[in-house]
N, C-alpha and C. Protein backbone atom coordinates (compact mmCIF):
# COMPACT_ATOMS: atom_id res chain seq x y z
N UNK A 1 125.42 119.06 27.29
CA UNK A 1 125.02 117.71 27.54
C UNK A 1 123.54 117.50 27.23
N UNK A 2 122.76 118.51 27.51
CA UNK A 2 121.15 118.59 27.32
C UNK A 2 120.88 118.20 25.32
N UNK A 3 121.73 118.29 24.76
CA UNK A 3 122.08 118.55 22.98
C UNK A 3 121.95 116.75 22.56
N UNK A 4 123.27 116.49 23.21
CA UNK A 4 123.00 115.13 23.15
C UNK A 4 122.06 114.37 23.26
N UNK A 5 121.01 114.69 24.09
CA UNK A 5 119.97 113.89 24.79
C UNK A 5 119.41 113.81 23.98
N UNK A 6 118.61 114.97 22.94
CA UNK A 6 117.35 115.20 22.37
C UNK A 6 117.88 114.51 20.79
N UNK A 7 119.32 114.61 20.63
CA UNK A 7 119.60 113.73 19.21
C UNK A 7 119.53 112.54 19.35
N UNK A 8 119.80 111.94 20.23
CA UNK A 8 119.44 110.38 20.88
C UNK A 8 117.91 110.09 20.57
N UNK A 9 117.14 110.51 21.09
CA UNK A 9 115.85 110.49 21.19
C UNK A 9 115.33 110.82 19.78
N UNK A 10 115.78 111.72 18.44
CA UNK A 10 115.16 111.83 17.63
C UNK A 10 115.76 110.70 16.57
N UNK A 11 116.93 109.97 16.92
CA UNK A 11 117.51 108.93 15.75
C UNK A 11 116.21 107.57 16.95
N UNK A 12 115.90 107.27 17.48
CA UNK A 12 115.30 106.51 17.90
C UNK A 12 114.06 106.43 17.78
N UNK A 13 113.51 107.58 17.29
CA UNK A 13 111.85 107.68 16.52
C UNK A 13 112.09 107.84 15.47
N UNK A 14 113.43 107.77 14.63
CA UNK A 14 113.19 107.31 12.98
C UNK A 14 113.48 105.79 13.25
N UNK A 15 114.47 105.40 13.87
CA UNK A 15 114.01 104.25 13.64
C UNK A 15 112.78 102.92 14.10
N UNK A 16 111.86 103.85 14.94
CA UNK A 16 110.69 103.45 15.21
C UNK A 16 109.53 103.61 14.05
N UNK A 17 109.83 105.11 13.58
CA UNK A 17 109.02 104.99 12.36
C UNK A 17 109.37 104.15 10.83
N UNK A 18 110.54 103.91 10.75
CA UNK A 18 111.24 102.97 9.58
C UNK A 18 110.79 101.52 9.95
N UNK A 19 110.71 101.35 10.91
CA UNK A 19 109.85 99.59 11.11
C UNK A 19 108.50 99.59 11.14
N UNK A 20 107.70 100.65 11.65
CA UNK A 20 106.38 100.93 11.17
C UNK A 20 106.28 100.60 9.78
N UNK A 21 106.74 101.44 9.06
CA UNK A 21 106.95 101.62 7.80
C UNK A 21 107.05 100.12 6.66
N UNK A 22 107.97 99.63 7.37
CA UNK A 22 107.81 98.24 7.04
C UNK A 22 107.01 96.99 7.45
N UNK A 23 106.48 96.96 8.88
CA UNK A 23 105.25 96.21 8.92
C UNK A 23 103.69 96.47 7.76
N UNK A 24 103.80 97.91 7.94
CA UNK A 24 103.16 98.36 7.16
C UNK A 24 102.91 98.03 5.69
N UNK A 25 104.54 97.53 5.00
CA UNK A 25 104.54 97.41 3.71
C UNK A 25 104.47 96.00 3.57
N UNK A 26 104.94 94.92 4.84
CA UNK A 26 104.43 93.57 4.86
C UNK A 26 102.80 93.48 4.70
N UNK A 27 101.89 94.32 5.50
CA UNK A 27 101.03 93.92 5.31
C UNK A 27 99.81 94.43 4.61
N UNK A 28 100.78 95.43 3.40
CA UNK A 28 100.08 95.50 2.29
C UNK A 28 100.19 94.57 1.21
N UNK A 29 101.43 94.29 1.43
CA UNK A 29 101.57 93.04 0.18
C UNK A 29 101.17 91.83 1.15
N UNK A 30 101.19 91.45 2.15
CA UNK A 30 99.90 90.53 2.02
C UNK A 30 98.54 90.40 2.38
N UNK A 31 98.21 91.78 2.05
CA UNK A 31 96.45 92.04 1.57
C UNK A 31 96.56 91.91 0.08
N UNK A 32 97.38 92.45 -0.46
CA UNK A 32 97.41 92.54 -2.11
C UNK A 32 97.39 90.91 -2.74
N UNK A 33 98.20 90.46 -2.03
CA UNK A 33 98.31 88.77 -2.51
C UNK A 33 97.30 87.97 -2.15
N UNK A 34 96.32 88.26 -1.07
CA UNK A 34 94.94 87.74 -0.97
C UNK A 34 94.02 87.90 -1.40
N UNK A 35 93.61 89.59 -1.98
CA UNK A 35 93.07 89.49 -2.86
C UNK A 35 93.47 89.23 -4.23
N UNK A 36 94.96 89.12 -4.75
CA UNK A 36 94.55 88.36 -6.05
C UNK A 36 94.07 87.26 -6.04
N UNK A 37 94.36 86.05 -4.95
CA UNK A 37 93.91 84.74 -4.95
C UNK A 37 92.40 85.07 -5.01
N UNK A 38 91.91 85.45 -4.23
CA UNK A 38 90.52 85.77 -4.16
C UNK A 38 89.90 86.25 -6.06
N UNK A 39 90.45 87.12 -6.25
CA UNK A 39 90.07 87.35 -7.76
C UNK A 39 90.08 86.18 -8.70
N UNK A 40 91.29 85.53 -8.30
CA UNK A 40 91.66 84.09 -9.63
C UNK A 40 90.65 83.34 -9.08
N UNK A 41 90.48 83.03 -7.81
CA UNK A 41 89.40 81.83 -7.20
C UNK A 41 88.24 82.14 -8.11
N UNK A 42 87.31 83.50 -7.77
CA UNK A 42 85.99 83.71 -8.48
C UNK A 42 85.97 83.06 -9.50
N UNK A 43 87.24 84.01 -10.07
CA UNK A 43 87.35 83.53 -11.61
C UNK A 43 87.09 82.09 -12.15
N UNK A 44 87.69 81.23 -11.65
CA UNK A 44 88.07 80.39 -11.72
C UNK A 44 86.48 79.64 -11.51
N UNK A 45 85.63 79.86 -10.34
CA UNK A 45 84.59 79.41 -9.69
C UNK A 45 83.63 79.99 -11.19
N UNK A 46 83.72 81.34 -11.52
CA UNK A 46 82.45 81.85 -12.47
C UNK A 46 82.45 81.03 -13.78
N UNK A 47 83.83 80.25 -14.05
CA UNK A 47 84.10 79.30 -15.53
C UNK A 47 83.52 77.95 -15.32
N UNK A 48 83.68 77.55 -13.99
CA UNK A 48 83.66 76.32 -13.43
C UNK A 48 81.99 76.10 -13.93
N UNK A 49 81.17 77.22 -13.17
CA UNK A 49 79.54 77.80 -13.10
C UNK A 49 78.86 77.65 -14.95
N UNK A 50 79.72 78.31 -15.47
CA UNK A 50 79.60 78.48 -16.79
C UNK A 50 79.98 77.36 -17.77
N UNK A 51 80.47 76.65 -17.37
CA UNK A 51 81.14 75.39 -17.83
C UNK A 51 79.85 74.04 -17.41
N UNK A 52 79.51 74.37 -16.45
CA UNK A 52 78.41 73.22 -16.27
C UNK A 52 77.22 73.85 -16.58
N UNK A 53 76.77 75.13 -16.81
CA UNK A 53 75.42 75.84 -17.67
C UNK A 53 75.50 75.06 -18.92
N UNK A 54 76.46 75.40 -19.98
CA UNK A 54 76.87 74.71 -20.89
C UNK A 54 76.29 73.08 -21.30
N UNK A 55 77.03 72.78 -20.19
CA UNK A 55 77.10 70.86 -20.12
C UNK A 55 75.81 70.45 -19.94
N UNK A 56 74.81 71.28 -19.08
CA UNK A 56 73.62 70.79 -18.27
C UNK A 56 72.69 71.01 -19.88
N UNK A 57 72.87 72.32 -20.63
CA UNK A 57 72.36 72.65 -21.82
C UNK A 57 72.35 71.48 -22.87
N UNK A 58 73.56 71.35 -23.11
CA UNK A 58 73.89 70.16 -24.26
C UNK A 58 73.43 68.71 -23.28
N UNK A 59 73.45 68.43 -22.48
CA UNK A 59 72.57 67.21 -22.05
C UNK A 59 71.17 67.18 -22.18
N UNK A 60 69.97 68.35 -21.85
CA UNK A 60 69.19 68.72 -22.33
C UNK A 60 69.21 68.25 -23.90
N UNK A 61 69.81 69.11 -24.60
CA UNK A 61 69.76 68.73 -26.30
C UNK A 61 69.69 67.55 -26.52
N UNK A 62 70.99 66.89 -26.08
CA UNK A 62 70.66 65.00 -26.28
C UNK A 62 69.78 64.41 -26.21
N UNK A 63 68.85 64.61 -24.31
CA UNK A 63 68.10 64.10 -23.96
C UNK A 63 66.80 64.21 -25.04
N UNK A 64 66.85 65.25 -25.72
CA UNK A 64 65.80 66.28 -26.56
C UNK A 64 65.68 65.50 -27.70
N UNK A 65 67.22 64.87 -28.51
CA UNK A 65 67.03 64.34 -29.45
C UNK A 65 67.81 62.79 -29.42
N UNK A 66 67.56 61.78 -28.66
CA UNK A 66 68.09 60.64 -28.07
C UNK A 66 68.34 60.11 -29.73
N UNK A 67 67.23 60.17 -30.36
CA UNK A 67 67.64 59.15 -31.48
C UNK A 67 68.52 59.53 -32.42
N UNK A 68 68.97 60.62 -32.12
CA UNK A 68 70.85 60.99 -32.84
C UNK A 68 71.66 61.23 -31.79
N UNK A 69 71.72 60.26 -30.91
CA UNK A 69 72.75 60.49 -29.83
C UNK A 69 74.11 59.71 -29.99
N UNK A 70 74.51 59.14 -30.99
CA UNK A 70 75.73 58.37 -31.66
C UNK A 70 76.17 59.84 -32.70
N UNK A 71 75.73 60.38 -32.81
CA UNK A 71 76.01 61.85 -33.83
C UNK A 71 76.80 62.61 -32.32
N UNK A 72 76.39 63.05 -31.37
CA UNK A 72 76.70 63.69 -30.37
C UNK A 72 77.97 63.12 -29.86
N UNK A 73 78.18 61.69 -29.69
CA UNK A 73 79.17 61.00 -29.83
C UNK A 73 80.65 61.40 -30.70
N UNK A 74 80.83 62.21 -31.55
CA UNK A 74 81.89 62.49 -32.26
C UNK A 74 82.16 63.79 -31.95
N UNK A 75 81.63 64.71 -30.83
CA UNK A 75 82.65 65.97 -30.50
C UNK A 75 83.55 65.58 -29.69
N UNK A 76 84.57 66.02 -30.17
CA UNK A 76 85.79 66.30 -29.32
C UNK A 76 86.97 67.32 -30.19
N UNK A 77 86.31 68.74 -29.38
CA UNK A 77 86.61 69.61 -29.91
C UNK A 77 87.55 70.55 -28.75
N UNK A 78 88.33 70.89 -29.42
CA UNK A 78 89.52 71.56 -28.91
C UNK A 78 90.07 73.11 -29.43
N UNK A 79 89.58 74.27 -28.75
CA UNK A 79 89.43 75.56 -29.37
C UNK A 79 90.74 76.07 -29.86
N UNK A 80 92.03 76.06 -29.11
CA UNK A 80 93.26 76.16 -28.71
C UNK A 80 93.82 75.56 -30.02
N UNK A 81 93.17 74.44 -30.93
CA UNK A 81 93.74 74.01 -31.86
C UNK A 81 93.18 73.97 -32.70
N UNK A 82 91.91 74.02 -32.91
CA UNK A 82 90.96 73.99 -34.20
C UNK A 82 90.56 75.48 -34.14
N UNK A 83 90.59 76.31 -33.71
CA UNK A 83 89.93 77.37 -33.75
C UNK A 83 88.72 77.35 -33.69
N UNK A 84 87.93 78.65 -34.56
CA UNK A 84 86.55 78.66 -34.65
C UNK A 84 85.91 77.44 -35.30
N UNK A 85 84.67 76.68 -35.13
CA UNK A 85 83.92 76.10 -35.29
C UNK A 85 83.53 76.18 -36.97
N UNK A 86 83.50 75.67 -37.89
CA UNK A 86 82.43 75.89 -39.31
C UNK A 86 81.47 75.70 -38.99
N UNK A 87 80.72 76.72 -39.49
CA UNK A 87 79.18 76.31 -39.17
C UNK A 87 78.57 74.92 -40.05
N UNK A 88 77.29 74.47 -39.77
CA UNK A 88 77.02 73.26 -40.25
C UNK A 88 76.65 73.71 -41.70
N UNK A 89 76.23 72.70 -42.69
CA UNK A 89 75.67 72.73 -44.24
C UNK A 89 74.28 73.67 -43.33
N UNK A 90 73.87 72.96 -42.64
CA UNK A 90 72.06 73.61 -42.44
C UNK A 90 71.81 73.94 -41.15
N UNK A 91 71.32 75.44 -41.33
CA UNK A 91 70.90 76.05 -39.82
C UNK A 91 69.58 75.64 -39.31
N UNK A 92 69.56 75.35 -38.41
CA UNK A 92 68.62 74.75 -37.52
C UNK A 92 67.91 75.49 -37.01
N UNK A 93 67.78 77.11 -36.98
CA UNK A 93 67.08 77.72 -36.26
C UNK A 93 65.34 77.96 -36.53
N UNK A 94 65.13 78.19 -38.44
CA UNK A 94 63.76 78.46 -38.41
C UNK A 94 63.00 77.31 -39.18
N UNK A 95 64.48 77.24 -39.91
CA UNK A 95 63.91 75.48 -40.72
C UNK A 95 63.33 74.06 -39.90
N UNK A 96 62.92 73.82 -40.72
CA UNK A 96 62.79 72.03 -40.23
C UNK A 96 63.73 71.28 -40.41
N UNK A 97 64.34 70.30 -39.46
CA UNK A 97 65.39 69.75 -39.57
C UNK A 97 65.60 68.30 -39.23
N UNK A 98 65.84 67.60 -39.57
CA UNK A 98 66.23 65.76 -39.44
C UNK A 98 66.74 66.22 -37.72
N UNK A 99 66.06 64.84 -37.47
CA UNK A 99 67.16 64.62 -36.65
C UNK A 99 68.62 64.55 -36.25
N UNK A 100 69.14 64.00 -37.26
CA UNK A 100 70.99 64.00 -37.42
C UNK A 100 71.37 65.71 -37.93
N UNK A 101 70.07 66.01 -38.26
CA UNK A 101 70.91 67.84 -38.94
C UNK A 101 70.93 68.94 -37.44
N UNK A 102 70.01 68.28 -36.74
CA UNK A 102 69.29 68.64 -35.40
C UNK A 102 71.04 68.54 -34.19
N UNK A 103 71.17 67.20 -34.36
CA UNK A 103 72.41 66.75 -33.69
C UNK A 103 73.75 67.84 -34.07
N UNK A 104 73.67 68.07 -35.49
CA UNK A 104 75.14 68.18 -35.92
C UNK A 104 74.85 70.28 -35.81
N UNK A 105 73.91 70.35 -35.74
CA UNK A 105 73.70 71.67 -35.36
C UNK A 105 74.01 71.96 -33.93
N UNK A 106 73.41 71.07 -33.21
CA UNK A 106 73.75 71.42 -31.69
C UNK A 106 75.20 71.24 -31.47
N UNK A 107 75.64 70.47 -32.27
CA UNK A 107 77.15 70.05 -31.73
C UNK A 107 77.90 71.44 -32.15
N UNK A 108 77.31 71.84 -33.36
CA UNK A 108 77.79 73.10 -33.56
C UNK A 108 77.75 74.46 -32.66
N UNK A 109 76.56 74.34 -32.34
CA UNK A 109 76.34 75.60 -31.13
C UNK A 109 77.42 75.53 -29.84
N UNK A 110 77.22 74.25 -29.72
CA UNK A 110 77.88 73.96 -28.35
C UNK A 110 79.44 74.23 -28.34
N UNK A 111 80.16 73.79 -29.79
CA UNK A 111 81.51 74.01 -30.02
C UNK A 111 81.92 75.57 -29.83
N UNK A 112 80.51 75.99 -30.88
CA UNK A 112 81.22 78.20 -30.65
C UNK A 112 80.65 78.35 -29.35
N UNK A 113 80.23 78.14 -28.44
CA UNK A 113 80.00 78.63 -26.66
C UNK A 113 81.42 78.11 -26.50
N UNK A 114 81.64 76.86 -26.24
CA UNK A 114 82.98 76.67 -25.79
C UNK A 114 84.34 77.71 -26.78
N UNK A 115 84.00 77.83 -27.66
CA UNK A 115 85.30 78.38 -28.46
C UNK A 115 84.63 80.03 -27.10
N UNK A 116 84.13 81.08 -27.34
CA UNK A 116 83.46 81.60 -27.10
C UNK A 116 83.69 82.29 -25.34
N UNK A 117 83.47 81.26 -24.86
CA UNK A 117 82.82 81.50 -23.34
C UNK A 117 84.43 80.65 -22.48
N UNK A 118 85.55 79.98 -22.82
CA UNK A 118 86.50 79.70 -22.11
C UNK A 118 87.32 79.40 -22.89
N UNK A 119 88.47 79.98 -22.06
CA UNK A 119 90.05 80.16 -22.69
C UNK A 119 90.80 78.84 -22.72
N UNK A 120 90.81 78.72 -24.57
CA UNK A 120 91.61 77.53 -24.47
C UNK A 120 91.04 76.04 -24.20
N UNK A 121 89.70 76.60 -24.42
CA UNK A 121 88.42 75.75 -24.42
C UNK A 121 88.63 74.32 -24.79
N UNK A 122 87.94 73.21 -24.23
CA UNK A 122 87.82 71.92 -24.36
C UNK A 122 86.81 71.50 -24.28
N UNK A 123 85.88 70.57 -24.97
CA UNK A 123 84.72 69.70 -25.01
C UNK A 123 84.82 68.14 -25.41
N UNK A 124 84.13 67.22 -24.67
CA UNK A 124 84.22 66.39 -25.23
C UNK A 124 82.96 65.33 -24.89
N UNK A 125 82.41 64.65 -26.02
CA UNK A 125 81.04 63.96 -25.67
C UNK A 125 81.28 62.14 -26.26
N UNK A 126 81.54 61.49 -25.02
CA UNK A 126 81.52 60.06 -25.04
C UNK A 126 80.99 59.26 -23.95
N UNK A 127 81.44 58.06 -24.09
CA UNK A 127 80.62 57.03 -23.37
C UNK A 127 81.86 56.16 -22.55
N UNK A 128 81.96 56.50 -21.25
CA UNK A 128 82.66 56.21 -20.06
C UNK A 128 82.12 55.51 -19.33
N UNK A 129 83.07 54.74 -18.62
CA UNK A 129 82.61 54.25 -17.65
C UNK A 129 83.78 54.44 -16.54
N UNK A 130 85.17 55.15 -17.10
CA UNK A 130 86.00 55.06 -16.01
C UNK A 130 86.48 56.77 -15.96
N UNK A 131 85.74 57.96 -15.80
CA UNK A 131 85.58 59.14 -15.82
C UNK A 131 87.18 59.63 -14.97
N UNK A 132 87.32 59.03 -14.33
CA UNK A 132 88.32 59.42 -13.17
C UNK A 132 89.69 58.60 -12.81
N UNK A 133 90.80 59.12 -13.01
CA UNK A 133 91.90 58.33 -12.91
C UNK A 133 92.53 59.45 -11.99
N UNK A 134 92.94 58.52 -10.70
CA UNK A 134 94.04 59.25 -9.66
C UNK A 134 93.58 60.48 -9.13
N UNK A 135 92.40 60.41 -8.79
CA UNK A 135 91.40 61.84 -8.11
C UNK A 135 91.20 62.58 -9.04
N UNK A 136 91.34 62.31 -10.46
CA UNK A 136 91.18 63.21 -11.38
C UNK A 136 90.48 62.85 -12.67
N UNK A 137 89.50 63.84 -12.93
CA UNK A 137 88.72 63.59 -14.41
C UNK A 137 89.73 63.60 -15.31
N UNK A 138 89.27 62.86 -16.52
CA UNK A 138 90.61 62.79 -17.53
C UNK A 138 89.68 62.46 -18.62
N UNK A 139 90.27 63.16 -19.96
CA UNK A 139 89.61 62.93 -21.39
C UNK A 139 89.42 62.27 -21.72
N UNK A 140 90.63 60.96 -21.78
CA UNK A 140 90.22 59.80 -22.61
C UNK A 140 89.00 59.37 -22.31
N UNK A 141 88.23 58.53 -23.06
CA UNK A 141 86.78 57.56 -23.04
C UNK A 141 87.13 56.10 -22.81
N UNK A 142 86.60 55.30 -22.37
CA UNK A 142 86.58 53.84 -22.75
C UNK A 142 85.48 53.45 -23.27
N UNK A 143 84.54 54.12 -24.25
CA UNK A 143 83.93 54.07 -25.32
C UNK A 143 82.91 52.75 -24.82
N UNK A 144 82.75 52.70 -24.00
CA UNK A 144 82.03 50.74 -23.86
C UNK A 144 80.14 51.10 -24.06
N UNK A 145 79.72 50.20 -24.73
CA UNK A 145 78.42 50.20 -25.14
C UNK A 145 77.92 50.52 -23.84
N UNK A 146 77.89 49.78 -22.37
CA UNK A 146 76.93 50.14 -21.59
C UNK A 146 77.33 51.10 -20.85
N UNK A 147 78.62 52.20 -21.03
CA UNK A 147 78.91 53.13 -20.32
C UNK A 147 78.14 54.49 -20.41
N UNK A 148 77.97 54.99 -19.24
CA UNK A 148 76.88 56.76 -19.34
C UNK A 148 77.54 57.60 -20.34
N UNK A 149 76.83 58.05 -21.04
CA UNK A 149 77.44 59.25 -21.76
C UNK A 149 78.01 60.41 -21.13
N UNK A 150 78.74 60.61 -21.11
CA UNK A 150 79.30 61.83 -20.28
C UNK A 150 79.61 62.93 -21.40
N UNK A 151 79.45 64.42 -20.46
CA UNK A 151 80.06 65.42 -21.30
C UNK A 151 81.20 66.42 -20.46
N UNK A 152 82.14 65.97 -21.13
CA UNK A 152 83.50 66.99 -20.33
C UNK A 152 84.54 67.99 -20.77
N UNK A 153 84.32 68.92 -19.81
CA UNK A 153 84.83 70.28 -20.38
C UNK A 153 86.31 70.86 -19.54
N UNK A 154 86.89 71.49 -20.05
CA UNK A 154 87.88 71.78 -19.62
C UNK A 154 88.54 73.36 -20.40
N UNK A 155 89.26 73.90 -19.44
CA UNK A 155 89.88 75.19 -20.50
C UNK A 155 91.51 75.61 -19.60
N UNK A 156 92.12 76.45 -20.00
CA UNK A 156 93.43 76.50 -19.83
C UNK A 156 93.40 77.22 -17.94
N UNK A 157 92.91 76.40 -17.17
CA UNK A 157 93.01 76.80 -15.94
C UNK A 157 94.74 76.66 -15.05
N UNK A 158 94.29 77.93 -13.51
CA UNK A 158 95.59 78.07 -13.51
C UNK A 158 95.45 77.60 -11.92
N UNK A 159 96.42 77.21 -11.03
CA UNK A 159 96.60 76.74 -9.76
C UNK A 159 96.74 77.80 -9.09
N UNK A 160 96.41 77.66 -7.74
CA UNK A 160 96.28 78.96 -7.16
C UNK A 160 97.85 79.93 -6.91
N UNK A 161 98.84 79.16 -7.09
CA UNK A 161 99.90 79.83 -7.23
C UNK A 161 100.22 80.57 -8.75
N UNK A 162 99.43 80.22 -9.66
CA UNK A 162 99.64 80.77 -10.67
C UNK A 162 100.12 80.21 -12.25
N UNK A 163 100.50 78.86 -11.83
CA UNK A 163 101.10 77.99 -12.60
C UNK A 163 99.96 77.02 -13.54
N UNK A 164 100.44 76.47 -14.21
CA UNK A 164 99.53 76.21 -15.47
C UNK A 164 99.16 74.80 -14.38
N UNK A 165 97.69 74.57 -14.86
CA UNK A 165 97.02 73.34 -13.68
C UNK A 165 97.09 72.21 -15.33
N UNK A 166 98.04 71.05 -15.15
CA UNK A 166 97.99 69.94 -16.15
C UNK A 166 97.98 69.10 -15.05
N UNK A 167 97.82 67.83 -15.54
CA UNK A 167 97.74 66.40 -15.70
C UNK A 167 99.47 65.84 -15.85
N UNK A 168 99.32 64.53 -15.55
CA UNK A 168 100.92 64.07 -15.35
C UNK A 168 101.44 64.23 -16.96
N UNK A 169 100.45 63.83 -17.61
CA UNK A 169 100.64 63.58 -19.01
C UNK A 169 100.83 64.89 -19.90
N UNK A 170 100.27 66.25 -19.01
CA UNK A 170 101.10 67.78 -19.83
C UNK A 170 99.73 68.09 -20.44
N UNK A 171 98.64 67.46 -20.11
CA UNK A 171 97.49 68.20 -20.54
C UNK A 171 97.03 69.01 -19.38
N UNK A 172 95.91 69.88 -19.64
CA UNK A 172 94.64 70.31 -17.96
C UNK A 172 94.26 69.30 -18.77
N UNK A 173 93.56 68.89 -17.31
CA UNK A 173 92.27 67.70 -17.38
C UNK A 173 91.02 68.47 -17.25
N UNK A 174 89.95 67.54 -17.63
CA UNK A 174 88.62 68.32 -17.77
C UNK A 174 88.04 69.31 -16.53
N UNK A 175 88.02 70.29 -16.31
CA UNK A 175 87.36 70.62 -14.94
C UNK A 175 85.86 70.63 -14.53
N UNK A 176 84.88 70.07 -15.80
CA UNK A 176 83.79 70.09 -15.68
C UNK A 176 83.43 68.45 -16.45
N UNK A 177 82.60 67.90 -15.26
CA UNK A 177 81.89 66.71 -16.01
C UNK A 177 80.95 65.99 -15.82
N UNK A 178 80.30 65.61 -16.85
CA UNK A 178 78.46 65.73 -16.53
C UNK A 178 78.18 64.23 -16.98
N UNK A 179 77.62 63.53 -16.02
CA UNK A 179 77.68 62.28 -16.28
C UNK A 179 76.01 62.05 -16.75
N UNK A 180 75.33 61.35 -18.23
CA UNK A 180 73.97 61.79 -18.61
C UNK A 180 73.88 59.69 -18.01
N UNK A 181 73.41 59.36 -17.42
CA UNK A 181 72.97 57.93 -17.58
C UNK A 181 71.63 57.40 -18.27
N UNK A 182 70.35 58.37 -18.60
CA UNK A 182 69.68 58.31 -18.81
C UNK A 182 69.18 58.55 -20.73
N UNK A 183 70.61 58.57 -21.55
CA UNK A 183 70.23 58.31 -22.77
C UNK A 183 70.67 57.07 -23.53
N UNK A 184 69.99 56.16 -23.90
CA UNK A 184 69.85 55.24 -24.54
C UNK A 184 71.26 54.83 -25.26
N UNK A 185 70.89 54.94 -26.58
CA UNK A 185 71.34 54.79 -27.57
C UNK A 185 72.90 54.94 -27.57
């Protein structure tokens, strides 16, 4: 009778250790699943960071060269579909350069950072006045003479579950956007 006892007692600490075992494995997979969110977040935060370095740069440039700021006006460049950038007829770096060669150079720089520096990259430089539709930045322009120039960026970002982050319309919308009010032209 003493035989019995002690087999009782040893099927009852496996199955004490088999549920260990499994709290255990609950709450590795959800440490593992917090830090991936945590990884995609940074991520996500270091493009966001890098995306308005960018924007704050090329507003600078504008501001730099106001009287070709209708030249700056015609990027809308899309990496995902145009690929790499052509470089311009004339490099701007040691030469002397027009103003409009000045413009179409920067627009150039700015296109290979974006091709460059975010996946699936988006840029775009117009004159808004309605930046935001339904809590959300959105590409189109309404082009209106007295609207701020804005510059807005966007690249193939993902939702924190993992899923592709679009717009109703099947695009991502811009995740970066820099509103310049202070250039003229």
């Amino acid at each position: 009778m003493g035989t019995r006892k002690i087999k009782k007692e040893i099927g009852f600490s496996l199955l004490e250790v088999l549920v260990a075992m499994l709290l255990l494995a609950v709450g590795v997979i959800g440490a593992s699943a917090m830090q991936l969110h945590a990884v995609r977040t940074r991520h996500e935060s270091a493009m966001l960071s890098a995306a308005m370095q960018m924007a704050a740069d090329m507003a600078d440039r504008i501001r730099a060269n106001a009287a070709s700021a209708p030249l700056y006006l015609e990027l809308d460049y899309e990496s995902a579909r145009e690929g790499a950038p052509p470089p311009p007829a004339r490099q701007c770096r040691a030469a002397a350069c027009t103003s409009s060669e000045m413009a179409r150079f920067d627009s150039y720089q700015f296109r290979q950072l974006v091709h460059d520096s975010l996946p699936g990259g988006r840029a775009r430089i117009c004159r808004d006045g309605a930046t935001w539709a339904a809590g959300r930045p959105r590409w189109e322009c309404s082009g209106a003479a007295g609207a701020p120039l804005v510059i807005k960026l966007g690249w193939r970002a993902r939702n924190p579950d993992g899923t592709p982050a679009e717009a109703a319309v099947g695009e991502q919308p811009p995740a970066a956007v820099l509103v310049l009010a202070a250039v003229a032209p």
